[in-house]
Protein backbone atom coordinates (compact mmCIF):
# COMPACT_ATOMS: atom_id res chain seq x y z
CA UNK A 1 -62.56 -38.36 -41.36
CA UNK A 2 -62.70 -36.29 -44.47
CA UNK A 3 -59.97 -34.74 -46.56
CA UNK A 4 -61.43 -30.98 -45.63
CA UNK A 5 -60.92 -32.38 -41.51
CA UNK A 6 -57.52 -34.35 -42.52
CA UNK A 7 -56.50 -30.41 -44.23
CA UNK A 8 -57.89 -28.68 -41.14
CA UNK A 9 -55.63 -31.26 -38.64
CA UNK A 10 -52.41 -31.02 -40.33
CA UNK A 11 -52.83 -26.82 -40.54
CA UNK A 12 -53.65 -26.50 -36.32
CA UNK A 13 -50.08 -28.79 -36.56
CA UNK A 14 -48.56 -26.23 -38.56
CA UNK A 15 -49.82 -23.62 -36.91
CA UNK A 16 -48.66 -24.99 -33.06
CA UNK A 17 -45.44 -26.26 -34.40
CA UNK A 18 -45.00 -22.42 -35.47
CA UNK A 19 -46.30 -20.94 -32.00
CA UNK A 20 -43.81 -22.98 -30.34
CA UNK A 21 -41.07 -21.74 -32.65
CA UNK A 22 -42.09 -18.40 -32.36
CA UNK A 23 -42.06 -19.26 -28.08
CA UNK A 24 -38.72 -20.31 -28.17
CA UNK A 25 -37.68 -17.49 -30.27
CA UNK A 26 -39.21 -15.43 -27.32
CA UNK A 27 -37.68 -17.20 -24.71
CA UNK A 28 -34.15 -16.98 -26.13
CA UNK A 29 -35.12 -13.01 -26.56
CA UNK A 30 -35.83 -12.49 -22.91
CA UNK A 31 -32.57 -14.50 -22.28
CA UNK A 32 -30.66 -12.76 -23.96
CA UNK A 33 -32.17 -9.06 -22.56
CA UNK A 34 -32.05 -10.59 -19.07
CA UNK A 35 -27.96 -11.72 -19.80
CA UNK A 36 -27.98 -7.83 -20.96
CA UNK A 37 -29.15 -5.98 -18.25
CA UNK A 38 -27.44 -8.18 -15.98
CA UNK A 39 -24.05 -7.40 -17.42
CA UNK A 40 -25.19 -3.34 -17.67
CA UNK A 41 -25.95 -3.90 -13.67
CA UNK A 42 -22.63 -5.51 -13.27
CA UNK A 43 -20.74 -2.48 -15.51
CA UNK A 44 -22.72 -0.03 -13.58
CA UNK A 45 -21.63 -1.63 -10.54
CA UNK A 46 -18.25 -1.65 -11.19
CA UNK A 47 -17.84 1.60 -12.59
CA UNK A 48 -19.30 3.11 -8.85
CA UNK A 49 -16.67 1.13 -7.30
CA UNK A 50 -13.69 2.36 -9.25
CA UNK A 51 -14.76 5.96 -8.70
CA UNK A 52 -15.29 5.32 -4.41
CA UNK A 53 -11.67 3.70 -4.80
CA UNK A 54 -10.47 6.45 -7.05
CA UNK A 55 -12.06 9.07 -4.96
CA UNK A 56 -10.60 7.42 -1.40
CA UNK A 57 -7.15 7.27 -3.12
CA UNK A 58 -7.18 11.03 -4.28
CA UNK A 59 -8.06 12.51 -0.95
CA UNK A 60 -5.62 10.00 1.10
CA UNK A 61 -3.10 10.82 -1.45
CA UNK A 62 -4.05 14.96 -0.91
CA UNK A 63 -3.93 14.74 2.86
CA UNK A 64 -1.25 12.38 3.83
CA UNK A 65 1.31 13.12 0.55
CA UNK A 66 1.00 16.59 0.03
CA UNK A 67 -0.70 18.55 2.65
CA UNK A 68 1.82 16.46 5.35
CA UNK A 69 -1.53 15.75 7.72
CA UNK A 70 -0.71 12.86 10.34
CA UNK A 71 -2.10 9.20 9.92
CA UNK A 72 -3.98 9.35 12.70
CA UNK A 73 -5.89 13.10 11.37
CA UNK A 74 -7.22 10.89 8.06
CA UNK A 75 -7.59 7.21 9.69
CA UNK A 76 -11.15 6.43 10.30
CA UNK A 77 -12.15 9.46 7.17
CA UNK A 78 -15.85 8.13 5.35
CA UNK A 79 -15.99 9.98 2.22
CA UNK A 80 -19.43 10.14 0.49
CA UNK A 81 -20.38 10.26 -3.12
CA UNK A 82 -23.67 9.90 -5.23
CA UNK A 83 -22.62 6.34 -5.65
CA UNK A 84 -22.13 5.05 -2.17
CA UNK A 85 -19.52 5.85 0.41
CA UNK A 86 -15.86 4.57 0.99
CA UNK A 87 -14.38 4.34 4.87
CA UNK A 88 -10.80 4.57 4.94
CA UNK A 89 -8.74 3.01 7.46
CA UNK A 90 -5.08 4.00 6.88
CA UNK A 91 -1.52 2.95 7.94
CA UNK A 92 1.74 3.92 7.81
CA UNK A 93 4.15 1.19 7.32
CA UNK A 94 7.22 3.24 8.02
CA UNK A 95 5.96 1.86 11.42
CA UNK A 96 6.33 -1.57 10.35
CA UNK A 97 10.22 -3.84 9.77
CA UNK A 98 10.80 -4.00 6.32
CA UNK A 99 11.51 -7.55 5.05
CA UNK A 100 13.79 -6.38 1.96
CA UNK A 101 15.39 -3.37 3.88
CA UNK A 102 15.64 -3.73 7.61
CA UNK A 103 18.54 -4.11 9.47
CA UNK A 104 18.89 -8.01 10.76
CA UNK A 105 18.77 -6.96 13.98
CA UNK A 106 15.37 -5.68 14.02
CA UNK A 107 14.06 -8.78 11.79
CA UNK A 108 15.78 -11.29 14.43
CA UNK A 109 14.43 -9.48 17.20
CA UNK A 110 11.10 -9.50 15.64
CA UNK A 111 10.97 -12.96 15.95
CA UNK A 112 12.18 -13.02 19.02
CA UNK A 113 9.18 -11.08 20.63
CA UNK A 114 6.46 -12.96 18.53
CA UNK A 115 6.67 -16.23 20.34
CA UNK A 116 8.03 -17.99 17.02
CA UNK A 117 9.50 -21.04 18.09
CA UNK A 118 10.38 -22.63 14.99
CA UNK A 119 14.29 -21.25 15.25
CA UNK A 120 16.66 -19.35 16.64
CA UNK A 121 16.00 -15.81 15.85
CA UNK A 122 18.92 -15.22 14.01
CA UNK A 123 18.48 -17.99 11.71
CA UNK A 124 15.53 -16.39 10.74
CA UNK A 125 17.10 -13.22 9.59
CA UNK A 126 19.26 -15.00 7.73
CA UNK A 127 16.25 -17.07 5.91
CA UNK A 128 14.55 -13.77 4.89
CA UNK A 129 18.23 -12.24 3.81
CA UNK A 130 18.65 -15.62 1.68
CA UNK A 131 15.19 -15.66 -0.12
CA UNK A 132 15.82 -12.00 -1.01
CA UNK A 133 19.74 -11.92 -2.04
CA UNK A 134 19.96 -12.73 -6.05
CA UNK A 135 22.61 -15.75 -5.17
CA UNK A 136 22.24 -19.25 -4.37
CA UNK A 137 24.98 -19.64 -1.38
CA UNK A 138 23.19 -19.58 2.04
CA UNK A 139 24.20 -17.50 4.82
CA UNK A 140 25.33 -18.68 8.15
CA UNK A 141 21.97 -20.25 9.25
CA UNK A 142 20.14 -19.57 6.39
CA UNK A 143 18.72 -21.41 4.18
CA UNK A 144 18.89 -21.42 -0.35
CA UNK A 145 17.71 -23.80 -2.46
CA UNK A 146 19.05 -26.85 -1.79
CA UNK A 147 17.56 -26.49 1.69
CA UNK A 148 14.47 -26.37 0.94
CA UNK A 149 14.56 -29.14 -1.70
CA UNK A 150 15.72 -31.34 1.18
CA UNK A 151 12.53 -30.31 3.52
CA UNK A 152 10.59 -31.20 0.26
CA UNK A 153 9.18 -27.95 -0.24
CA UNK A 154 7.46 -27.36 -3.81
CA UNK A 155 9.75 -23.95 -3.70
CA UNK A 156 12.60 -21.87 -3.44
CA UNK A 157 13.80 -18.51 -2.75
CA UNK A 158 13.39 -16.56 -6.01
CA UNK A 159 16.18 -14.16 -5.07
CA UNK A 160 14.14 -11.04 -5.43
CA UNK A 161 12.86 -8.87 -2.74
CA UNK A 162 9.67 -9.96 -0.56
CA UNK A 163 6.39 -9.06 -2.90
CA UNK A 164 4.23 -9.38 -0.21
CA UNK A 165 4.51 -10.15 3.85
CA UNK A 166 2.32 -13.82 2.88
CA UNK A 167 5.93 -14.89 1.75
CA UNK A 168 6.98 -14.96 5.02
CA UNK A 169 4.88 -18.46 5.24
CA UNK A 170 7.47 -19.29 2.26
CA UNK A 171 10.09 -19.36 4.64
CA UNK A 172 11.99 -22.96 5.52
CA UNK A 173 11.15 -23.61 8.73
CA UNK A 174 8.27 -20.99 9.07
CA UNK A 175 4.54 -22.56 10.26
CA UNK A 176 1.43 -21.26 9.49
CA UNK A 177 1.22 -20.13 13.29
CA UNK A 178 4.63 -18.63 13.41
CA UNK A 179 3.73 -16.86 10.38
CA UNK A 180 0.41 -15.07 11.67
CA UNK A 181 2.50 -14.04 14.65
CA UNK A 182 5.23 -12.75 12.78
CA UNK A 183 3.29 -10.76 9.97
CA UNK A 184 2.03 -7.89 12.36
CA UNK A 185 5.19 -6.95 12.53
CA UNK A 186 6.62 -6.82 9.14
CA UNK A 187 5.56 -4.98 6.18
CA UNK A 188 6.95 -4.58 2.30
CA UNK A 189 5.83 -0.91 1.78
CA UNK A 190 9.00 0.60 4.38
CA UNK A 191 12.03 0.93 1.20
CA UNK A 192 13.76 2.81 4.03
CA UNK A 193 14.00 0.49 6.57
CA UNK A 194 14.25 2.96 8.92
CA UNK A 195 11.23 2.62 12.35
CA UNK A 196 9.21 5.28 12.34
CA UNK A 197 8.54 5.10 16.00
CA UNK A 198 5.58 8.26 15.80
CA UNK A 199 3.66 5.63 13.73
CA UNK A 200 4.70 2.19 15.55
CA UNK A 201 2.80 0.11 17.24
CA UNK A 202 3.78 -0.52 20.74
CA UNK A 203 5.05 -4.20 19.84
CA UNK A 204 7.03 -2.90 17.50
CA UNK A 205 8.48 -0.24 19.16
CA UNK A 206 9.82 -3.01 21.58
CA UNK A 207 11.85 -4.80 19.27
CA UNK A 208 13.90 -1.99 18.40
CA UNK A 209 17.64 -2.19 20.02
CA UNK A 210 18.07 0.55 22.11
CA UNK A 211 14.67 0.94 23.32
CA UNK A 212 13.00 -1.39 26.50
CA UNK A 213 9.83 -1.94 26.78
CA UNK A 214 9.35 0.93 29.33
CA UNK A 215 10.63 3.40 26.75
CA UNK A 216 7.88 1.59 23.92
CA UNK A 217 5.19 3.05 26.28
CA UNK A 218 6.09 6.05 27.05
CA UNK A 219 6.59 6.71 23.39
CA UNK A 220 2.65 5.51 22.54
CA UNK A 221 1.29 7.94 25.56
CA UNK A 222 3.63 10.67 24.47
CA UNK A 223 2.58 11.04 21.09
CA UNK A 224 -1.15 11.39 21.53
CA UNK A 225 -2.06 14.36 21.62
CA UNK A 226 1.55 15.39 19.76
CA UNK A 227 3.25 19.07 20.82
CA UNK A 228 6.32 20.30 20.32
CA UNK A 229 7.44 19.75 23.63
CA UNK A 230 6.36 15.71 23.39
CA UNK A 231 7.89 15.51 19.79
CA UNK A 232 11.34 16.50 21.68
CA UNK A 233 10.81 13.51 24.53
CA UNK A 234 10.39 11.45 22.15
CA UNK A 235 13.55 12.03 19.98
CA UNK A 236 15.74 11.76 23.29
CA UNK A 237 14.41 8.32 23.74
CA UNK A 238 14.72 7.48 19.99
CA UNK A 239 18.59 8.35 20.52
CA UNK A 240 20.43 5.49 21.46
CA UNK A 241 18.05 3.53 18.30
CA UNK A 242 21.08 5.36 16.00
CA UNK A 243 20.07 4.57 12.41
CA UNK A 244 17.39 1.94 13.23
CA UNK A 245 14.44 4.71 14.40
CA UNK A 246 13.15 7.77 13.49
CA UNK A 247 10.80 10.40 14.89
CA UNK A 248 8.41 11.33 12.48
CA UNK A 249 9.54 10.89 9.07
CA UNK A 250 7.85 12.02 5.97
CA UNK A 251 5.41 9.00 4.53
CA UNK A 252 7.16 7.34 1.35
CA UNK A 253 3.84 5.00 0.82
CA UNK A 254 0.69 4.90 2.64
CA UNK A 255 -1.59 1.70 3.01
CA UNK A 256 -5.21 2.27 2.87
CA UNK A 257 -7.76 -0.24 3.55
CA UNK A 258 -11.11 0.84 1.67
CA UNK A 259 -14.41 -0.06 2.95
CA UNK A 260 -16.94 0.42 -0.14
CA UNK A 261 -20.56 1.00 0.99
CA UNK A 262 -23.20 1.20 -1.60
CA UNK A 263 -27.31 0.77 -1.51
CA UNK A 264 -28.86 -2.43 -1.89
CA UNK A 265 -25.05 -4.00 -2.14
CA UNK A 266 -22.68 -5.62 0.37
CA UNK A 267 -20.11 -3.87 1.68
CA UNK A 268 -16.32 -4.56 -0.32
CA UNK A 269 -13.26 -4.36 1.49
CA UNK A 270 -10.38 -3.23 -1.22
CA UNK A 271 -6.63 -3.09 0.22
CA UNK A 272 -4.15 -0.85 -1.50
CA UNK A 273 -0.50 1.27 -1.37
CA UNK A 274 -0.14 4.60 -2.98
CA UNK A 275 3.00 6.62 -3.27
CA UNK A 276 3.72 9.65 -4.05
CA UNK A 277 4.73 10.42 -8.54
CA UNK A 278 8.52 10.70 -8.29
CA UNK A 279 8.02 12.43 -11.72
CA UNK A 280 5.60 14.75 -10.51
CA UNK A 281 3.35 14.03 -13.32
CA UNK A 282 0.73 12.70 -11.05
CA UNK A 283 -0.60 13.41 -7.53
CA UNK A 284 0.03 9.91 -6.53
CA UNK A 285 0.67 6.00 -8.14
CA UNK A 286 -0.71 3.00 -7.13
CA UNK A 287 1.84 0.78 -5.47
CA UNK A 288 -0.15 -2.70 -5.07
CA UNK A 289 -4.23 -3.44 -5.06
CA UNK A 290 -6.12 -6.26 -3.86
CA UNK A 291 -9.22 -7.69 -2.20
């Protein structure tokens, strides 16, 4: 080999060893865009789903808040925007027992009716009244801290009110199948307490004291369609409830569950509470939020 072929070997080195820098470089370029676009998709993404949610929100919030239409008039609404569409299914949960402001009675009888079997039913009113009291001295069948260190549970009641209706699986003494029977009938979103038995479903209805179960259905097939004359059957039944039930009481906070439809996506199911702006400097505020 001769120096001018030795010269001419080690330049083609040079000169691949360059290439595959250069290819590398490249590589790491279109990498890099790729990673870009990808996170301008997800943005884009995003920001179409916040405005569906916004949008479902603000016309809920219009309807049910301040023009006073019923549940049932906006349930089932599919509003559509450039960016997809957004179903709403909506409920009131001033037809729902409040675990944090219910009277006993109705929480008791609750559990009564769901086929719990894991204690009496007043013991369990007096579990939920324990985990929510801000003291450490359990109530006559209830159940504080020490209890539940005993049953080797990894909690304790945190002596605040219920944050969610999943706590009721918290609960000493509560399975997991006493809890998906009891949660239909409890909510967190009721701060009244009081039944709102024009928005109740029917097992609910029948847990309430001074109403049978023949009264529950004849309230369900009197309110639909609603008249005046209905409205006024339905408060004589409500009667005897005293302080427990209501007729048709003005929504505090609304749950919506959103169903976010966009092209070439899969669908998104977004759960979430509005109330209305006690200060009036919004239409509505955004209780809780979650997938």
């Amino acid at each position: 080999m001769t120096r001018a072929d030795r010269r001419s070997g080690f330049v083609m080195v040079s000169v691949l060893a360059v290439l595959a820098v250069l290819a590398a470089l490249v590589a790491a370029l279109v990498l890099i865009a790729r990673a870009n676009v990808a996170a301008g998709l997800a943005a884009r993404n995003d920001l179409s789903e916040r405005s569906l949610i916004q949008a479902a929100k603000e016309a809920a919030a219009y309807e049910l808040l301040l023009a006073g239409l019923r549940v049932s008039d906006v349930d089932g609404q599919e509003i559509r925007l450039d960016a997809g569409s957004v179903r709403l299914a909506v409920t009131n949960p001033a037809g729902r027992i409040d675990l944090n402001a219910s009277d006993p009675a109705l929480i008791a009888n609750a559990y009564a009716a769901s086929g719990a079997k894991g204690m009496k039913p007043g013991a369990f009113a007096a579990r939920v009244i324990d985990w929510r009291d801000d003291d450490d001295t359990p109530g006559p069948d209830g159940a504080e801290a020490t209890a539940y260190r005993q049953g080797r549970l990894p909690w304790t009641p945190p002596n605040h009110a219920f944050l969610s209706v999943d706590e009721i699986g918290h609960i000493a003494g509560v399975s997991a199948d006493d809890a998906a029977r009891l949660k239909p009938y409890f909510t967190v979103d009721n701060p009244a307490g009081v039944i709102d038995v024009l928005a109740a479903p029917e097992r609910v209805l029948a847990v309430i004291p001074g109403l049978d179960s023949r009264s529950a259905r004849l309230i369900v097939t009197l309110r639909t369609p609603l008249d005046d004359d209905r409205q006024a059957r339905i408060e004589q039944l409500v009667q005897p409830c005293g302080k427990l039930a209501a007729a048709g009481r003005p929504a505090i906070i609304i749950e919506l569950e959103l169903t976010i439809r966009r092209p070439g996506l899969a669908d998104r199911v977004v759960r979430t509470a509005i109330a209305g702006d006690p200060d009036g400097k919004r239409p509505f505020r955004t209780i809780s939020e979650s997938e």
